[in-house]
N, C-alpha and C. Protein backbone atom coordinates (compact mmCIF):
# COMPACT_ATOMS: atom_id res chain seq x y z
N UNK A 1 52.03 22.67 92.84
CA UNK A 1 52.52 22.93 91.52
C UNK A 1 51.41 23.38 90.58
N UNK A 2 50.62 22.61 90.34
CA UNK A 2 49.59 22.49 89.01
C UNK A 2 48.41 22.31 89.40
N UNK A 3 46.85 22.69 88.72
CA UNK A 3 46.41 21.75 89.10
C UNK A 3 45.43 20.82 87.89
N UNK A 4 46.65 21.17 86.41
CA UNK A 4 46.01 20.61 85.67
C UNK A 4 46.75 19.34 85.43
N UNK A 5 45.57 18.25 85.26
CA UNK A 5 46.19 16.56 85.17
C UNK A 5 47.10 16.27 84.61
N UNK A 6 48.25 15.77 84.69
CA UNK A 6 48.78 14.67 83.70
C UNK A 6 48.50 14.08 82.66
N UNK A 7 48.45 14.01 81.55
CA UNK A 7 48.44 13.41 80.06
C UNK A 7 49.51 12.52 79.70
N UNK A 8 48.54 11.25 80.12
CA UNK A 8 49.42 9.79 79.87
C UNK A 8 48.92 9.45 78.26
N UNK A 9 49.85 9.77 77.51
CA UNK A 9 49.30 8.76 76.40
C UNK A 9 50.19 7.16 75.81
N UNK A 10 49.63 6.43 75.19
CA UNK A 10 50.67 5.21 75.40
C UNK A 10 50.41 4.91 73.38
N UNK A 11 51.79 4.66 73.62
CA UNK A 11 51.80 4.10 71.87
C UNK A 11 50.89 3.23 71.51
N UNK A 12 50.80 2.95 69.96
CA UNK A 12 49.60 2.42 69.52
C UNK A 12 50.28 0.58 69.92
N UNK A 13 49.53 -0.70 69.83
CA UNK A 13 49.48 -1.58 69.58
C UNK A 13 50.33 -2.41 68.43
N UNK A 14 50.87 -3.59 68.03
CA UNK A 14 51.00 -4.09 66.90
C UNK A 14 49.86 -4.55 66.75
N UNK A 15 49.76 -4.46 65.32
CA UNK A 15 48.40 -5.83 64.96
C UNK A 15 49.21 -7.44 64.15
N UNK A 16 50.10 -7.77 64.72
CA UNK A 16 51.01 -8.85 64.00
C UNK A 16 50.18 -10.35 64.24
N UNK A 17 48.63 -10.04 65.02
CA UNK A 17 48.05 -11.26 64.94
C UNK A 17 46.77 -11.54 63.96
N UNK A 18 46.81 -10.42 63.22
CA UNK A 18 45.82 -10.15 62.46
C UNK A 18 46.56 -10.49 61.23
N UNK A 19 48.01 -9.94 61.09
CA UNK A 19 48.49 -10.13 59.52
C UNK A 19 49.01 -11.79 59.74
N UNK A 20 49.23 -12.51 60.78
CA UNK A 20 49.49 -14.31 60.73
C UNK A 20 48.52 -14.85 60.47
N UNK A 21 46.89 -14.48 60.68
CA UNK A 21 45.85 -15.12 60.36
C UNK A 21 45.83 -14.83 58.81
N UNK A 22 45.82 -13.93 58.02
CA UNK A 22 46.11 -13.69 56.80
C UNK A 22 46.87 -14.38 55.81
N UNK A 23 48.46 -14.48 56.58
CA UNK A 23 49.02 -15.57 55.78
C UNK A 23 48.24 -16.47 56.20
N UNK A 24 48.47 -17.46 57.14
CA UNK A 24 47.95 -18.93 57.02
C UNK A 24 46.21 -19.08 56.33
N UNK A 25 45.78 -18.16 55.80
CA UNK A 25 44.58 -17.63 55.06
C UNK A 25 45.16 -17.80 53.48
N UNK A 26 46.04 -17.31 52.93
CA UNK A 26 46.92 -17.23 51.93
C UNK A 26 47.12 -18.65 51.59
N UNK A 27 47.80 -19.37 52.70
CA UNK A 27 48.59 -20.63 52.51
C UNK A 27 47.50 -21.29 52.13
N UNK A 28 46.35 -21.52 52.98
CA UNK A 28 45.38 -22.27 53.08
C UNK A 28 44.71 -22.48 51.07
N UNK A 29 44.74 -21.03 50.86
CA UNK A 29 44.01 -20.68 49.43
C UNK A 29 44.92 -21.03 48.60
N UNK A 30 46.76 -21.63 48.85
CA UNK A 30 47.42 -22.07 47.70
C UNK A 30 47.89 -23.73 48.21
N UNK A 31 47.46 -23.84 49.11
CA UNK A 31 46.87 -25.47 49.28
C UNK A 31 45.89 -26.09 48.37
N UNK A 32 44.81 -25.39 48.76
CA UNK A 32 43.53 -26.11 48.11
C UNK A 32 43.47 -25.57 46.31
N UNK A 33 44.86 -24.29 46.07
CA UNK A 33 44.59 -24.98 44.72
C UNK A 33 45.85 -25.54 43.83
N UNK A 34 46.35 -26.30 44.47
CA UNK A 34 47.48 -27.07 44.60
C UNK A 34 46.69 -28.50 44.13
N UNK A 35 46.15 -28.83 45.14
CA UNK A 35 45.04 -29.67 45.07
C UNK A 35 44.24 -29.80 44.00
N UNK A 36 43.69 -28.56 43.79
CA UNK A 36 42.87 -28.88 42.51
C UNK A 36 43.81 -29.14 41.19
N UNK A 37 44.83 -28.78 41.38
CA UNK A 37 45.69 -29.34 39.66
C UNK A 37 46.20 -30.25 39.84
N UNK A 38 46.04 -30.73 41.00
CA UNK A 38 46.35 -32.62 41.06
C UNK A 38 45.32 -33.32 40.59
N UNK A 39 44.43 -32.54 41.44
CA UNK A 39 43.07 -33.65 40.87
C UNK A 39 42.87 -34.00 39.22
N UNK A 40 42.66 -32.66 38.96
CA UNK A 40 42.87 -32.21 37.04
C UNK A 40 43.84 -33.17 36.54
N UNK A 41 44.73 -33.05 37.46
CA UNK A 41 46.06 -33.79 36.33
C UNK A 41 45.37 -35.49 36.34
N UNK A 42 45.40 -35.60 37.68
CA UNK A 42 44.75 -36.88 37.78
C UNK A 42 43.78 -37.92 36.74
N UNK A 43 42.72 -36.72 36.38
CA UNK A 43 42.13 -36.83 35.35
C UNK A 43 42.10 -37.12 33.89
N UNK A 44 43.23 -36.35 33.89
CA UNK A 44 43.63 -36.28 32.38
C UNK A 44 45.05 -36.63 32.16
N UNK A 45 45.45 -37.67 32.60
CA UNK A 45 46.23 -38.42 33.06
C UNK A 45 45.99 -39.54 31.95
N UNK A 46 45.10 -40.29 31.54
CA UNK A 46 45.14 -41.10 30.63
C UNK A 46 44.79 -40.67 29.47
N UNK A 47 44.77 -39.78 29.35
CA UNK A 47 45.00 -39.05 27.63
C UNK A 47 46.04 -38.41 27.25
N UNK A 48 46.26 -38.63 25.76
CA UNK A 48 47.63 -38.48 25.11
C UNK A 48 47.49 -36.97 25.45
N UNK A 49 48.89 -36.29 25.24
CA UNK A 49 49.08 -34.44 25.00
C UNK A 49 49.45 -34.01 23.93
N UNK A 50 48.45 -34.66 22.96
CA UNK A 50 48.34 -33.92 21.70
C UNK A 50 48.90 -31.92 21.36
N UNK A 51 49.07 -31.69 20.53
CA UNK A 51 49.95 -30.48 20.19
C UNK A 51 48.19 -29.82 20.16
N UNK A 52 48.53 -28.66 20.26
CA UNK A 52 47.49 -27.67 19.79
C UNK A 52 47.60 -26.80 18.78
N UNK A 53 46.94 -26.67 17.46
CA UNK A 53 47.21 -25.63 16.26
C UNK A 53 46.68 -24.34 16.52
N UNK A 54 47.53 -23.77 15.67
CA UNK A 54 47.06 -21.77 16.12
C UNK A 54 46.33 -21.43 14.71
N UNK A 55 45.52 -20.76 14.87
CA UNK A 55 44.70 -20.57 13.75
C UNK A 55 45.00 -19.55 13.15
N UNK A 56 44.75 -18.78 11.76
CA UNK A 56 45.04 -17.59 11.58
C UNK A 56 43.97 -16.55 11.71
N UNK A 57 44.19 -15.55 12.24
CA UNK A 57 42.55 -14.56 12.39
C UNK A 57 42.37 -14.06 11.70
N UNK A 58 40.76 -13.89 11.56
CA UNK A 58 40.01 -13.97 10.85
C UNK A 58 39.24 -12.63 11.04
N UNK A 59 38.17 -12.37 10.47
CA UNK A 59 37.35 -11.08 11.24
C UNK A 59 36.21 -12.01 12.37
N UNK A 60 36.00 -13.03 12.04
CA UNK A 60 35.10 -13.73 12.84
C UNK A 60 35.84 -14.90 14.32
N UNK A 61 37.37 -15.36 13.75
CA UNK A 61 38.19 -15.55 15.21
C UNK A 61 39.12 -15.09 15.76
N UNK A 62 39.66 -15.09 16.60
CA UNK A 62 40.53 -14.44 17.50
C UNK A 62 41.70 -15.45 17.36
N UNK A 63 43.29 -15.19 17.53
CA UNK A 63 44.82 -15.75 17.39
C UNK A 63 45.03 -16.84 18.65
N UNK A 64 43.57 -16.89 19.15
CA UNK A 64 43.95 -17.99 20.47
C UNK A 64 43.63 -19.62 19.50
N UNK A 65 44.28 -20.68 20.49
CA UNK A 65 44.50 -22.04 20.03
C UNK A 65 43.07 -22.85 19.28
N UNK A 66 43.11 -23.35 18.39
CA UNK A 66 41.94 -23.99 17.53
C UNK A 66 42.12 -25.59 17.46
N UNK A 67 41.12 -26.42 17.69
CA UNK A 67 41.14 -27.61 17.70
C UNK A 67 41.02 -28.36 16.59
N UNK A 68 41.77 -29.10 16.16
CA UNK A 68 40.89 -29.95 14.78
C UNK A 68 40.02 -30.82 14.75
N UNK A 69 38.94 -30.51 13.97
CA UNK A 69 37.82 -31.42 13.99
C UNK A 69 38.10 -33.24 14.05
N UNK A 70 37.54 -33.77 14.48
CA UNK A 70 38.01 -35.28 14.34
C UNK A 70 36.55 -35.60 13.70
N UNK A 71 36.42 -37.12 13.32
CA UNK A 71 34.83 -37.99 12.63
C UNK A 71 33.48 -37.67 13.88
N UNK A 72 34.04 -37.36 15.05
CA UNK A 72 32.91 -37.28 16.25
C UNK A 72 33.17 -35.61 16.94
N UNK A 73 33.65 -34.52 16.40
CA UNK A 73 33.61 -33.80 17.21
C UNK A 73 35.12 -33.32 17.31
N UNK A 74 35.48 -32.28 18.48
CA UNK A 74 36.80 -31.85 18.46
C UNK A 74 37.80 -33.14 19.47
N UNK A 75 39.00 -33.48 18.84
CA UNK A 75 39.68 -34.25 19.92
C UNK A 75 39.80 -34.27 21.68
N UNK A 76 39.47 -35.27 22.01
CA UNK A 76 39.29 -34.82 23.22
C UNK A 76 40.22 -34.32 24.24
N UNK A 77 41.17 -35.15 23.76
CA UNK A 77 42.65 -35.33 24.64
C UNK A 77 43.32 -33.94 24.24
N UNK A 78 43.07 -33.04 23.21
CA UNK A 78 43.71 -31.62 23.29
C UNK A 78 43.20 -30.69 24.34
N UNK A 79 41.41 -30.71 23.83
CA UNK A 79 40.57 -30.21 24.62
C UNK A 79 41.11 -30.00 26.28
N UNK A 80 41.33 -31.49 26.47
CA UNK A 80 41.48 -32.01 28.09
C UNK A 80 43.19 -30.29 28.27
N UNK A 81 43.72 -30.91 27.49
CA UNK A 81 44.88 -30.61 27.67
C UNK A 81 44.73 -28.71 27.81
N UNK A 82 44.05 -28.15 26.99
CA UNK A 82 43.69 -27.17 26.70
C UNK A 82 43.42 -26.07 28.08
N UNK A 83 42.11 -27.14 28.54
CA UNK A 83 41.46 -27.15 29.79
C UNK A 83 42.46 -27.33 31.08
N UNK A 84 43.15 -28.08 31.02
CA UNK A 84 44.21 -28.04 32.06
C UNK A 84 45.33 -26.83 32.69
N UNK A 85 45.58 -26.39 30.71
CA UNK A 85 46.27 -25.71 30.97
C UNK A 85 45.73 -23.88 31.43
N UNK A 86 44.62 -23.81 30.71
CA UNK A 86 43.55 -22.58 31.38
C UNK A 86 43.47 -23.25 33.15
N UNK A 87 42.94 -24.09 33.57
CA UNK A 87 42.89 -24.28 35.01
C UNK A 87 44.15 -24.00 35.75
N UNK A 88 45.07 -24.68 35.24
CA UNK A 88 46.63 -24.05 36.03
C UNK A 88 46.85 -22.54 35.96
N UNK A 89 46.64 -21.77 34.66
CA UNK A 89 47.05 -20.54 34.84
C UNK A 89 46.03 -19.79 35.53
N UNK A 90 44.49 -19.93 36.08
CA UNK A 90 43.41 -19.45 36.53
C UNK A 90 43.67 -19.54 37.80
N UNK A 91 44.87 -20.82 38.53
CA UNK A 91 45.16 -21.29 39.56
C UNK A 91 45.85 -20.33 40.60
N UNK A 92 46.86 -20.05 39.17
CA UNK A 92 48.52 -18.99 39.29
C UNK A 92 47.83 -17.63 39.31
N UNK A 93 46.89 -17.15 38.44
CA UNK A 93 46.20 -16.13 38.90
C UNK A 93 45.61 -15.71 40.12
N UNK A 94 44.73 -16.65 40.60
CA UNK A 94 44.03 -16.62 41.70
C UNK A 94 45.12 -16.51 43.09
N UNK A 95 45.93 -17.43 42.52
CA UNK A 95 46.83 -17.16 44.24
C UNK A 95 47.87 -16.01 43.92
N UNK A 96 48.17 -15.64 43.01
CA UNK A 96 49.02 -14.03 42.98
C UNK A 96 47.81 -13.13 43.65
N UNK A 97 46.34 -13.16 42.98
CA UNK A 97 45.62 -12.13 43.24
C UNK A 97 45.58 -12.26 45.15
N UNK A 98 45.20 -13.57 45.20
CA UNK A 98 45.36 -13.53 46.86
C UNK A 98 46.44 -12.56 47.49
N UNK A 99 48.08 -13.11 46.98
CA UNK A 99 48.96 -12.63 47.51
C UNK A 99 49.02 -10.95 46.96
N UNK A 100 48.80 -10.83 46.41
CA UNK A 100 48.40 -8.78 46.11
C UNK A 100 47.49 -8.52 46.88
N UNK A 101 46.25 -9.38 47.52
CA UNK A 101 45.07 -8.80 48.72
C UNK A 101 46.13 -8.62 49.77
N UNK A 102 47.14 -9.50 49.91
CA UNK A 102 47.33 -9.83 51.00
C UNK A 102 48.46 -8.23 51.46
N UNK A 103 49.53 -8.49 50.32
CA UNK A 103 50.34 -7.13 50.36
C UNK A 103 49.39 -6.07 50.49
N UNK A 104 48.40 -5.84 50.25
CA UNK A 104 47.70 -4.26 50.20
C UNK A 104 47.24 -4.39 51.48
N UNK A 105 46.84 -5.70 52.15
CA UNK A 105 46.16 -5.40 53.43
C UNK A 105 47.32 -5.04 54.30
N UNK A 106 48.77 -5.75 54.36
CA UNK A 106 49.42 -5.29 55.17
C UNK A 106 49.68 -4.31 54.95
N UNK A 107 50.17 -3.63 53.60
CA UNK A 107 50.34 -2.13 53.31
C UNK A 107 49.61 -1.31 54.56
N UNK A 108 48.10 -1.54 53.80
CA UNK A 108 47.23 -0.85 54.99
C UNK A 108 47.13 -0.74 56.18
N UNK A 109 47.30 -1.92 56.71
CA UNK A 109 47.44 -2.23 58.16
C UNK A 109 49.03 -0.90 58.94
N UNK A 110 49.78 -1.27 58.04
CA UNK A 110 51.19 -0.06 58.15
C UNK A 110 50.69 1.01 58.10
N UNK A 111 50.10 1.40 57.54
CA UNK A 111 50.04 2.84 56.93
C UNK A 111 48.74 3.49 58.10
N UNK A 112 47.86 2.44 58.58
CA UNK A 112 46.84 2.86 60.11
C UNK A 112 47.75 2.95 61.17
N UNK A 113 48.67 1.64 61.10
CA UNK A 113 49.62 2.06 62.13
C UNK A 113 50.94 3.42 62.15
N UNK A 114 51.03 3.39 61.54
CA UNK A 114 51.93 4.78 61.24
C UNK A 114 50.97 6.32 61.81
N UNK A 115 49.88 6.19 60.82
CA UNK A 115 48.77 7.04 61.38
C UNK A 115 48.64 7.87 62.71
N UNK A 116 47.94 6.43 63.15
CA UNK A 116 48.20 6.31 64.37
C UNK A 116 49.20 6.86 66.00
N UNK A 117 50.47 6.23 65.39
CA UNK A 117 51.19 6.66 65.84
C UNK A 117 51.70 8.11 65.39
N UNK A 118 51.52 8.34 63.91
CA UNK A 118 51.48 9.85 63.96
C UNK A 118 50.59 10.65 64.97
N UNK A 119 49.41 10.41 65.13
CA UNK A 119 48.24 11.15 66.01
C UNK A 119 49.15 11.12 67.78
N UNK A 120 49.77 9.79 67.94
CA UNK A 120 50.21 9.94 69.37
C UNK A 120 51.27 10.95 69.36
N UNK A 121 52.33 10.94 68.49
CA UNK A 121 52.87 11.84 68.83
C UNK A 121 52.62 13.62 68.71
N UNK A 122 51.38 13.74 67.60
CA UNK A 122 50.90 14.89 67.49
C UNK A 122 50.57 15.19 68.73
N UNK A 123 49.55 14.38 69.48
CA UNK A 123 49.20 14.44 70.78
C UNK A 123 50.34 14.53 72.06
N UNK A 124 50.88 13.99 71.91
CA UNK A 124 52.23 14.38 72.82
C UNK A 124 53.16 15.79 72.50
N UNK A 125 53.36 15.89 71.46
CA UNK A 125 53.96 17.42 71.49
C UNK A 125 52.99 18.71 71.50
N UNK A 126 51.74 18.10 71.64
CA UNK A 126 51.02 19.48 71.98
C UNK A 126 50.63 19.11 73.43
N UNK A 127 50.78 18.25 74.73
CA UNK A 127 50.79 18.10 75.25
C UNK A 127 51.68 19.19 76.26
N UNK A 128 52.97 18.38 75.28
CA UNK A 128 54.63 18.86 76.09
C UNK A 128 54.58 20.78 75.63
N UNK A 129 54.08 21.20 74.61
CA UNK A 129 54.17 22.68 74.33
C UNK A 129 53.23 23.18 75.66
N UNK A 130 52.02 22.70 75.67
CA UNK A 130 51.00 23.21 76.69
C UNK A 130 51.85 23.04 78.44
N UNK A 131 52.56 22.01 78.25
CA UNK A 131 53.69 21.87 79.96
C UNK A 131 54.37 23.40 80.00
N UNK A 132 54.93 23.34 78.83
CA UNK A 132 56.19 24.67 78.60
C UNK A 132 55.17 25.82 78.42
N UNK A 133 54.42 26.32 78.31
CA UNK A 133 53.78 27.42 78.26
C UNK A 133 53.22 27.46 79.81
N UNK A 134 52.55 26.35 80.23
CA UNK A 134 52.54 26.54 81.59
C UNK A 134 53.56 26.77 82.91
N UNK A 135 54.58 26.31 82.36
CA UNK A 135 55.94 26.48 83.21
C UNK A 135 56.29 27.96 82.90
N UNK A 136 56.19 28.02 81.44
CA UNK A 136 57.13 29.70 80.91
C UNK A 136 56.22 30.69 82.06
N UNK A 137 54.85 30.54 82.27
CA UNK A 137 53.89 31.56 82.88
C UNK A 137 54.28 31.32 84.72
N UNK A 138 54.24 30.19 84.78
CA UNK A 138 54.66 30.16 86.48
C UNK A 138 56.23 31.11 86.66
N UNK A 139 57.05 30.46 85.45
CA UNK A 139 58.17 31.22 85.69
C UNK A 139 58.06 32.35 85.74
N UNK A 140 57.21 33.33 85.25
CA UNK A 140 56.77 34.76 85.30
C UNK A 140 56.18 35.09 86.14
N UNK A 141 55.39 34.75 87.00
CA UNK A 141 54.83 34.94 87.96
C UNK A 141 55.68 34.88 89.13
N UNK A 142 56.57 33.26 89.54
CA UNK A 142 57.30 33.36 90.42
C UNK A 142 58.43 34.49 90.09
N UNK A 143 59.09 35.12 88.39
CA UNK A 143 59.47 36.35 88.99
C UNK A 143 59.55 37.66 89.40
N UNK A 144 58.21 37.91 88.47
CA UNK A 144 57.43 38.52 88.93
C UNK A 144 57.13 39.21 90.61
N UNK A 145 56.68 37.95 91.30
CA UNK A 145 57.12 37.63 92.90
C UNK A 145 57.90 38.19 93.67
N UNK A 146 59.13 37.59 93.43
CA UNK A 146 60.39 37.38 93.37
C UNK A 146 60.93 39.38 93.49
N UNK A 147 60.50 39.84 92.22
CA UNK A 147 60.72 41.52 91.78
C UNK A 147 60.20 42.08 93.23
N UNK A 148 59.05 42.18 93.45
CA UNK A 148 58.14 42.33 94.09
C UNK A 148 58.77 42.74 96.10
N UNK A 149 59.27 41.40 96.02
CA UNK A 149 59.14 40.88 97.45
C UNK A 149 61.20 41.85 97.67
N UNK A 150 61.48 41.99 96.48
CA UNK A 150 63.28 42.65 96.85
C UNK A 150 63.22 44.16 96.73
């Protein structure tokens, strides 16, 4: 028949053990800060939850929360409270930002695999054109032949 080789090509791989290490990577990072606003709470656990006043701005402050002075300094138990509540939302930040690493990596991971498998099949239909051009030419030849020999 031929005597050019065969062209085996084989689809790409999943990578579905790469994106499970990821989540349980994820989980792990909204464990430990799960944890940390227990601990926090833990903490500030024996202080009252005093209200916090909003200040009016100024050219010298900004519309975020203002403490009132007490005889020793600013109250502590707002402060605490203040602080808690920046740590929880720094918390909620941090593990969304995780979970957006995490969506973009699988994004990516899709979008290599797609790739990928685009390239195999590029590679396969120029494979299968190069079969049919080689067949179209034998067919010409054998009738060619064929003309020849009647």
């Amino acid at each position: 028949m031929s005597d050019t080789p065969a062209l085996h090509l084989v689809p790409p791989a999943d990578d579905t053990a790469a994106d499970s290490v990821a989540v349980d990577r994820i989980a792990d990072a909204k464990l430990e800060a799960l944890q940390a606003v227990a601990i926090i709470e833990q903490d500030t656990a024996g202080t009252s939850s005093a209200s916090i006043t909003t200040a009016h701005a100024t050219p010298l402050t900004t519309n975020g929360p203002r403490f009132p002075l007490r005889v020793r300094g600013y109250d502590r138990s707002q402060v605490d409270a203040r602080m808690l509540a920046e740590e929880r939302q720094r918390v909620e930040l941090e593990t969304r930002l995780l979970e957006r690493d995490h969506d973009i990596s699988t994004t990516s991971k899709q979008l290599e695999g797609t790739r990928r498998e685009l390239r195999y099949w590029h590679d396969r239909q120029a494979f299968i054109d190069s079969e049919l051009d080689r067949a179209r030419e034998e067919s010409a030849r054998l009738v060619a032949e064929a003309t020849v020999r009647a």
